[in-house]
Every structure is written in structure tokens, then in C-alpha cells.
Protein backbone atom coordinates (compact mmCIF):
# COMPACT_ATOMS: atom_id res chain seq x y z
CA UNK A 1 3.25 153.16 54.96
CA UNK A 2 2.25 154.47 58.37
CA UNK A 3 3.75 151.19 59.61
CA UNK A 4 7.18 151.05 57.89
CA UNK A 5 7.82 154.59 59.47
CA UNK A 6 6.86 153.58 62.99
CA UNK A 7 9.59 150.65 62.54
CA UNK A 8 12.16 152.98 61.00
CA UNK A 9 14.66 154.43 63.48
CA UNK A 10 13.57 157.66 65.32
CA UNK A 11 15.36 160.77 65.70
CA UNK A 12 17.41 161.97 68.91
CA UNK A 13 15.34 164.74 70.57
CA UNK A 14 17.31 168.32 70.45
CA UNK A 15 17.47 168.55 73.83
CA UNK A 16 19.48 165.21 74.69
CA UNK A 17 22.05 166.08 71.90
CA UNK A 18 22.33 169.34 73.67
CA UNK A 19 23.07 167.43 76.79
CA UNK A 20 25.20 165.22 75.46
CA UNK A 21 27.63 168.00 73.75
CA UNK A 22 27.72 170.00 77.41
CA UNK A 23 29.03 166.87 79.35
CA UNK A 24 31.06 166.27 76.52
CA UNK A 25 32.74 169.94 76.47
CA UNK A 26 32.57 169.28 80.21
CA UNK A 27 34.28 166.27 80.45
CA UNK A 28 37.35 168.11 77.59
CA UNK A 29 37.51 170.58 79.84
CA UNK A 30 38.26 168.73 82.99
CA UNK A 31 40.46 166.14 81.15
CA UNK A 32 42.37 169.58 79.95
CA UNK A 33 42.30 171.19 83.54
CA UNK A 34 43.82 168.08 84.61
CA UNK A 35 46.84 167.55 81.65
CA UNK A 36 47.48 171.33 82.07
CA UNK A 37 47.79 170.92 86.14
CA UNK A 38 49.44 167.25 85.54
CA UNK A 39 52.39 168.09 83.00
CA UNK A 40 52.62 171.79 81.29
CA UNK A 41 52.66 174.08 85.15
CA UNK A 42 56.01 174.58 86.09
CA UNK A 43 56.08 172.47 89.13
CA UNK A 44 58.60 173.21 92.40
CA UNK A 45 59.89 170.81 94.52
CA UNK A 46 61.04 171.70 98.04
CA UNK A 47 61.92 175.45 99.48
CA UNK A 48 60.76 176.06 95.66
CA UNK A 49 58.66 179.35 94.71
CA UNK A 50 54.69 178.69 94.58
CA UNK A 51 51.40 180.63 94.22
CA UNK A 52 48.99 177.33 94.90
CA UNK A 53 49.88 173.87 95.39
CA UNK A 54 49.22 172.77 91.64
CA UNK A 55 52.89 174.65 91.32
CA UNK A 56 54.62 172.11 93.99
CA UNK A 57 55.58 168.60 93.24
CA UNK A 58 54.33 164.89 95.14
CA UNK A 59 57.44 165.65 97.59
CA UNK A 60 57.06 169.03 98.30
CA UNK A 61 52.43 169.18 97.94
CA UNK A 62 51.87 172.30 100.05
CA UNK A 63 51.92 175.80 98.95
CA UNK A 64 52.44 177.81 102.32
CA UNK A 65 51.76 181.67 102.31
CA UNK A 66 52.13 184.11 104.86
CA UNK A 67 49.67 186.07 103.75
CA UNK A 68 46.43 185.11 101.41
CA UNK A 69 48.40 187.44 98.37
CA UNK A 70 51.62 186.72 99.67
CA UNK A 71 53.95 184.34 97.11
CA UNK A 72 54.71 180.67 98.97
CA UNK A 73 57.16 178.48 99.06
CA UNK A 74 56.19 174.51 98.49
CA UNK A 75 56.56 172.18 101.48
CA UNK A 76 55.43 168.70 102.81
CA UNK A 77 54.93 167.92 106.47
CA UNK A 78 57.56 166.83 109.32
CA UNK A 79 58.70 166.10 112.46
CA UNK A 80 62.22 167.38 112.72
CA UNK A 81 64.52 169.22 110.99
CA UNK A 82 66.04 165.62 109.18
CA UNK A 83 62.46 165.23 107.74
CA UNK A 84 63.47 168.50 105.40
CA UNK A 85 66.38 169.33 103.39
CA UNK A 86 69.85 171.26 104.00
CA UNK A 87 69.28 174.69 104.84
CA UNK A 88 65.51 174.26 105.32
CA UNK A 89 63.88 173.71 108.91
CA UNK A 90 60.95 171.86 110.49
CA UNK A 91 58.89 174.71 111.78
CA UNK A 92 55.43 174.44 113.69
CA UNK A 93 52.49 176.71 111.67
CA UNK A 94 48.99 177.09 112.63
CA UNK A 95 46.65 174.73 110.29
CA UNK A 96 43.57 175.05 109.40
CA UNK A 97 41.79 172.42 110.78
CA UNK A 98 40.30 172.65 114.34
CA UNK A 99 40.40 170.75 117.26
CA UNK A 100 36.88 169.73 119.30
CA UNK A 101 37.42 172.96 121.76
CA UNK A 102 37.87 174.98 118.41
CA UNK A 103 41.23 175.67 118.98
CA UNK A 104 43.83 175.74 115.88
CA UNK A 105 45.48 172.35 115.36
CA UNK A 106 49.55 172.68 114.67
CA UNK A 107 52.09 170.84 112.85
CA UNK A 108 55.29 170.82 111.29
CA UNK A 109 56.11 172.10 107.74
CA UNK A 110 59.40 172.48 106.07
CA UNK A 111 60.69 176.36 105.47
CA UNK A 112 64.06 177.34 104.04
CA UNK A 113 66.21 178.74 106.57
CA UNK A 114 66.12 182.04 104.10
CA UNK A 115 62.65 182.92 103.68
CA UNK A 116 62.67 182.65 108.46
CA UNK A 117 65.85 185.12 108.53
CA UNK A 118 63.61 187.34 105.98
CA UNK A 119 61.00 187.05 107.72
CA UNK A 120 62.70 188.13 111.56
CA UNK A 121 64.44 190.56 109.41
CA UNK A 122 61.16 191.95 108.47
CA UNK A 123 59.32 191.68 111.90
CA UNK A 124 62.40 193.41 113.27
CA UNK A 125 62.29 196.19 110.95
CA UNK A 126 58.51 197.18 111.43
CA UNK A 127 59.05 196.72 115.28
CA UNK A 128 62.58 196.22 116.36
CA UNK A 129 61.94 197.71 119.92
CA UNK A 130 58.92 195.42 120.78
CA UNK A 131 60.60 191.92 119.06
CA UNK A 132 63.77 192.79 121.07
CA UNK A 133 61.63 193.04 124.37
CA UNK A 134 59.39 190.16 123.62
CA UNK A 135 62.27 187.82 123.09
CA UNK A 136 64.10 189.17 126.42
CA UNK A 137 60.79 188.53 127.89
CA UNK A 138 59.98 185.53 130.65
CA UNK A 139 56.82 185.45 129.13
CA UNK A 140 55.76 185.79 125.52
CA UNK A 141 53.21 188.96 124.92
CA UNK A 142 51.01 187.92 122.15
CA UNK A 143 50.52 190.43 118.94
CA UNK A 144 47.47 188.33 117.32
CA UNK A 145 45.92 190.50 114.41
CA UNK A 146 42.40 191.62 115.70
CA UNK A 147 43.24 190.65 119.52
CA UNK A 148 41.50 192.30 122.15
CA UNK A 149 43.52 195.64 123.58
CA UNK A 150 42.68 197.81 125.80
CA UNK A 151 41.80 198.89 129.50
CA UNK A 152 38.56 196.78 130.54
CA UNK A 153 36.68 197.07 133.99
CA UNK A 154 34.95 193.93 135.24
CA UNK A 155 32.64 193.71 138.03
CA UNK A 156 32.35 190.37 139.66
CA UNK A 157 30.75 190.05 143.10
CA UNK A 158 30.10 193.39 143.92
CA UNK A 159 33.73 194.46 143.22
CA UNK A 160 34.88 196.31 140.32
CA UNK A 161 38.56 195.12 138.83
CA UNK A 162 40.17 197.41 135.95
CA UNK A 163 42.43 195.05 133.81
CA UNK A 164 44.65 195.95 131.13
CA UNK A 165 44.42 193.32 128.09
CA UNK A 166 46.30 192.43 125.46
CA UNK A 167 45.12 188.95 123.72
CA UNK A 168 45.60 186.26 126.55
CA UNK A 169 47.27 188.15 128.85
CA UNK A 170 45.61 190.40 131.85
CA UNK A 171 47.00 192.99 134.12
CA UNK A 172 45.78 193.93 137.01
CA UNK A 173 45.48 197.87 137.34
CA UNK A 174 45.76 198.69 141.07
CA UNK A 175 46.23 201.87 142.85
CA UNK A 176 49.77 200.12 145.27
CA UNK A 177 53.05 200.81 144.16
CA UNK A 178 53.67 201.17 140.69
CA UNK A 179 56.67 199.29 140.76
CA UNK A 180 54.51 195.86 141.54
CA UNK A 181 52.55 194.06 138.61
CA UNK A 182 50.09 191.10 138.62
CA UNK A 183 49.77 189.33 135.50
CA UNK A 184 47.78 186.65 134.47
CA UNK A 185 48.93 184.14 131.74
CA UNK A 186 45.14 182.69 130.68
CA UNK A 187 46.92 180.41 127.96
CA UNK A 188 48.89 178.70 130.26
CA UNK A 189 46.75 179.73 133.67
CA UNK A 190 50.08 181.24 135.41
CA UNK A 191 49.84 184.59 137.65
CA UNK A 192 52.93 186.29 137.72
CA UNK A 193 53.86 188.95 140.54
CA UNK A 194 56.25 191.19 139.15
CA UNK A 195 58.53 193.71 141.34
CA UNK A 196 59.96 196.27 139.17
CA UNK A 197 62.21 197.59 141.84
CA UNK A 198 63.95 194.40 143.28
CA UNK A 199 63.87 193.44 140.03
CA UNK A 200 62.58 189.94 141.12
CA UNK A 201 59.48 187.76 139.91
CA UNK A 202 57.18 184.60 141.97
CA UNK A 203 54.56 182.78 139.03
CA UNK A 204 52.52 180.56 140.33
CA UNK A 205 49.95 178.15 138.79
CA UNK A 206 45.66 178.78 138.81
CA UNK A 207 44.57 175.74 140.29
CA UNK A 208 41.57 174.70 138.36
CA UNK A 209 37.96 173.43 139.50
CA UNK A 210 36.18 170.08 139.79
CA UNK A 211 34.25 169.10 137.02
CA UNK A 212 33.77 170.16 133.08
CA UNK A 213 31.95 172.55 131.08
CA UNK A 214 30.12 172.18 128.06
CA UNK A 215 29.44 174.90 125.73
CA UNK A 216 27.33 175.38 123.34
CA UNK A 217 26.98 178.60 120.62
CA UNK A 218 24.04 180.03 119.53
CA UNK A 219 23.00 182.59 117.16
CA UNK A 220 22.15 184.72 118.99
CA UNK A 221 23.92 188.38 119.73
CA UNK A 222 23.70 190.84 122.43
CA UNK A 223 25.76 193.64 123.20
CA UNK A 224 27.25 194.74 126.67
CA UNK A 225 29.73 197.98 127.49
CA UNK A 226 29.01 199.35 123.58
CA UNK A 227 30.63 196.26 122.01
CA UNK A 228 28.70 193.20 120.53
CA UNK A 229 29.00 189.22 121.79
CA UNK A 230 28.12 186.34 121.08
CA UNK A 231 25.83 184.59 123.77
CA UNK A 232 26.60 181.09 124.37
CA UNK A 233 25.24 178.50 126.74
CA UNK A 234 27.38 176.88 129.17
CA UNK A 235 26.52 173.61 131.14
CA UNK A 236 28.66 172.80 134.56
CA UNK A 237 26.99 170.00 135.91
CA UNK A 238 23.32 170.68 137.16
CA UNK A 239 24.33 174.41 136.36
CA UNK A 240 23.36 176.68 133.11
CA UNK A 241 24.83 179.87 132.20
CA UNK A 242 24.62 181.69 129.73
CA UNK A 243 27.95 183.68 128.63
CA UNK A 244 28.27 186.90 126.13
CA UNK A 245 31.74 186.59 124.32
CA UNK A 246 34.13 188.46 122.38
CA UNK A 247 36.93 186.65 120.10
CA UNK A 248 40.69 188.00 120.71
CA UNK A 249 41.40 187.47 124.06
CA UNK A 250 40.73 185.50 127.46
CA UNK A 251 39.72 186.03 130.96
CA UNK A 252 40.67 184.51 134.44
CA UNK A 253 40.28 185.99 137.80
CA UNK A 254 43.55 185.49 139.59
CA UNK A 255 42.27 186.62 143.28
CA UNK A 256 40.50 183.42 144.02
CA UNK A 257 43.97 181.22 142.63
CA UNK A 258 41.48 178.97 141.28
CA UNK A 259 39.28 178.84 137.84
CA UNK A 260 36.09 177.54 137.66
CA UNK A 261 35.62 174.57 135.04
CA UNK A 262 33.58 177.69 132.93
CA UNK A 263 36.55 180.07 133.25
CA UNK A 264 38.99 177.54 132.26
CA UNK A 265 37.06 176.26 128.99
CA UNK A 266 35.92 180.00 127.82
CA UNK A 267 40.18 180.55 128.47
CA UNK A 268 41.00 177.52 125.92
CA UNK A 269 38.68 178.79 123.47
CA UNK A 270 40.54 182.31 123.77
CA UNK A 271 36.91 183.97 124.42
CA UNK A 272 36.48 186.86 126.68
CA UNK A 273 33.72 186.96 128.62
CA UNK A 274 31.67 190.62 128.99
CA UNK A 275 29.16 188.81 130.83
CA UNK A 276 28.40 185.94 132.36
CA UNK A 277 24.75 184.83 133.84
CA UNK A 278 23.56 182.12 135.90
CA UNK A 279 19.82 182.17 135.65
CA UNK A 280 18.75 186.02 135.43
CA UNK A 281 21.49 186.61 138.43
CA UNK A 282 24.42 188.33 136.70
CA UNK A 283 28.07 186.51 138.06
CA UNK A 284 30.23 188.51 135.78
CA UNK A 285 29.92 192.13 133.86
CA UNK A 286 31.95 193.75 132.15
CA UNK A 287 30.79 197.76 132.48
CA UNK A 288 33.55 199.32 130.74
CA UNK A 289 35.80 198.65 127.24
CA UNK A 290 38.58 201.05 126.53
CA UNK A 291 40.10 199.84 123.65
CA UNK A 292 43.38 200.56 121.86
CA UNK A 293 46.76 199.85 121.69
CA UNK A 294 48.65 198.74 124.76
CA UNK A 295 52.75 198.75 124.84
CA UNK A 296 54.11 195.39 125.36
CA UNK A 297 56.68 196.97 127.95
CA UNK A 298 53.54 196.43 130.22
CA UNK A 299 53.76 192.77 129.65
CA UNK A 300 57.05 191.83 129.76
CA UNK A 301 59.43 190.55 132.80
CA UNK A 302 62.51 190.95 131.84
CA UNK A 303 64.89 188.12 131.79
CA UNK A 304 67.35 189.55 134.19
CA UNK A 305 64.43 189.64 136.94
CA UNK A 306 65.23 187.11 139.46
CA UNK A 307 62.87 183.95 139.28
CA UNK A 308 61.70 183.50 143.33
CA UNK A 309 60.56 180.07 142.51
CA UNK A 310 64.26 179.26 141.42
CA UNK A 311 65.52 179.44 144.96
């Protein structure tokens, strides 16, 4: 008898059936995830109304916000404007992916022309005096959320230099005339010198250095003039340095007219350098952060100033 129940067939242990039934309920659940996605959500198609992309059709895949809680509008990549619709333009957005330098990539998406006039409507509303003198502006000023503003003092072979900031753009606080500015483009390594009372404007470009720098971040933190950095390690060559940054803006000395290969690639990375050293001799410090707000009117050369370099 002992035998004949050996032989007979033997039961499924507990636990495997309790296995079994979980990938099973899985396996509903993702097949019902995916019908529900596939064919009962109201999908959009182009310039349509969206909260994620599962709402947009194959034409239209991407769900663009301007804002994480922000409603979206589905859209699918271009070129130009005849890669779109009627009434809906090719516009250049930030994406998320990153190039090797760790700079946002761009690339065109489709918008309706509606939701951009909203939008400048909008911007114009909560700002109207600084949009107006940005866009008369020779030069953009940059309003990046959490860029660095303020009045910051640098000391860089035994000279102390007070700068204004705002994001990517410097200016030089001197005690000359008040009607002459210097300003330093670090996005596009320009210097402009502005004079308020002729009215008039020369930019010329930072040459930049032999050679390139390669950086690399650690995890490490330190903290110069009251505000914390990140310290990174910077190779140029046969030479090591070691840099404390700050996200938000970008530094470049424009009284030599040209940037080291380290100046240039901290610039790309929009980094800010509060100090900078080369072995345990210090080649850069910044000794003093006063941040807050700065006007843009400090920033901007009007468009009726006379471009010099036009002559």
C-alpha cells in the first residue's frame, strides 16, 4: 500500500499555488493597465489637452508641461514650423537629457500658437517692465529660477574685484563714472563696454586658452564666504586644481581678455567658482556673497545704443 501511494500523483505545495495566483493577478493587472492605457483613456492628438503622455496619440506622444502640476498639451518632435500643424509652431524647449559637459540638450517640439501668446501674455503680466526691457535689450539678461543674484567680491591675484551677478552675466562694480558699464557675457564669452551717456556700446570676444580641462566631481562639500560648494577636481594638462562651485551662475575674468581652458569649461557648465586652488596656493577666492535680487535695468544695453563695432 505504501507503494501504490508513492506512485500516485503528489500534491502542489501551498506555497507554489500561492505563487502562481500572484503572477497570475500580476500578469491581469498589467494586461488591464495596458487595455485601459491602449483603448478606454481619452487620447489627444496634436495641440490637444494632456496630463501624461498615455493621454496623447502615436502622432502627437509627448505630454509637455510648463510646470510639474501644470496641464500639457500633446506634441511630437520637429524641425520647423511645416513639421507641425496650422496655427501650431516648432519651438526649441530644454530636454531632459544631458550632454557630456552636463549641459541641457534642446530640441524642437510642436506648441499651438495659443497656449505661446498665453504664455507672453502671462510673463508680461507678472513683469511687463522687465520683459519689455529684456526684449529691447542687445543682450538677453537671464531670469533662471534659483540663479545666482547678488553683489559678489572676488579676490584673484592680490586684487579684490566686486561683481554684480545675475545667472551668466557679470558686472563689473567700479568706482569711474557711473555712466560706463563692463559686462561680461560668460555664455557666449563677450565683454561689453557700455557708455550710458553717448549712448554707444564696443563687445568684444574673450579669447580663450591653449589646451582642455577635465573635470571631475566629487562628494565632497566645503563652504567658502557663508555659502556651501561643491569641490571638484580639475585637470589642465600636468596641472590639478581643485575648484569649490555653486550652481546658478558663471564666472570669467574679463581684465586679462583671455580665459583659461578651466575658466572656460567651469563657464559651460554654468558653475561659479568661490574658490579655486592649485595645490594648497589659493588662485581664486571669493570673500564676500551678497545675495538678492538685482534689476535687470543693470544688464541691459538698450537697442538704440550705437554698436561701435558696426562702424
Amino acid at each position: 500500500m505504501d507503494d501504490l501511494d508513492d506512485d500516485g500523483p503528489k500534491k502542489t505545495p501551498k506555497a507554489t499555488i500561492v505563487r502562481r495566483s500572484i503572477v497570475a493577478l500580476l500578469a491581469l493587472a498589467c494586461a488591464g493597465g495596458w487595455l485601459y492605457t491602449r483603448y478606454l483613456v481619452k487620447k489627444e492628438t496634436l495641440g490637444g489637452a494632456c496630463s501624461y503622455d498615455m493621454h496623447c496619440r502615436s502622432e502627437a506622444p509627448r505630454c509637455l508641461k510648463q510646470a510639474v502640476d501644470a496641464s500639457g498639451v500633446c506634441s511630437r518632435p520637429c524641425d520647423t514650423d511645416g513639421d507641425c500643424a496650422p496655427d501650431i509652431k516648432c519651438v526649441k524647449v530644454e530636454l531632459d537629457e544631458r550632454d557630456e559637459r552636463g549641459r541641457p540638450l534642446e530640441g524642437g517640439y510642436c506648441f499651438p500658437q495659443a497656449l505661446l501668446d498665453a504664455r507672453k501674455k502671462k510673463k508680461a503680466g507678472d513683469d511687463g517692465a522687465t520683459q519689455a526691457a529684456r526684449s529691447d535689450s542687445w543682450i538677453d539678461v537671464p531670469q533662471a529660477p534659483g540663479q545666482l543674484e547678488g553683489e559678489v567680491v572676488v579676490e584673484r591675484g592680490g586684487a579684490k574685484t566686486t561683481y554684480e551677478v545675475k545667472g551668466t552675466l557679470l558686472r563689473v562694480v567700479t568706482n569711474a563714472s557711473k555712466q560706463k558699464r563692463t559686462i561680461v557675457d560668460t555664455s557666449t564669452l563677450r565683454v561689453y563696454v557700455v557708455d550710458d551717456d553717448k549712448k554707444t556700446f564696443a563687445a568684444s570676444q574673450i579669447a580663450t586658452g591653449p589646451g582642455e580641462a577635465r573635470v571631475t566631481k566629487t562628494d565632497r562639500k566645503d563652504k567658502v564666504a557663508d555659502r556651501e560648494c561643491d569641490v571638484w577636481q580639475i585637470e589642465e594638462g600636468k596641472t590639478t586644481r581643485e575648484a569649490c562651485v555653486v550652481q546658478g551662475a558663471a564666472f570669467i575674468d574679463p581684465s586679462g581678455r583671455v580665459a583659461s581652458a578651466w575658466e572656460k569649461e567651469l563657464a559651460v557648465r554654468s558653475v561659479f567658482p568661490l574658490r579655486v586652488l592649485e595645490g594648497d596656493k589659493p588662485k581664486l577666492v571669493t570673500s564676500k556673497i551678497d545675495a538678492r535680487p538685482l534689476d535687470a535695468s543693470l544688464f541691459v544695453i538698450p537697442k538704440s545704443y550705437k554698436n561701435l563695432a558696426a562702424r
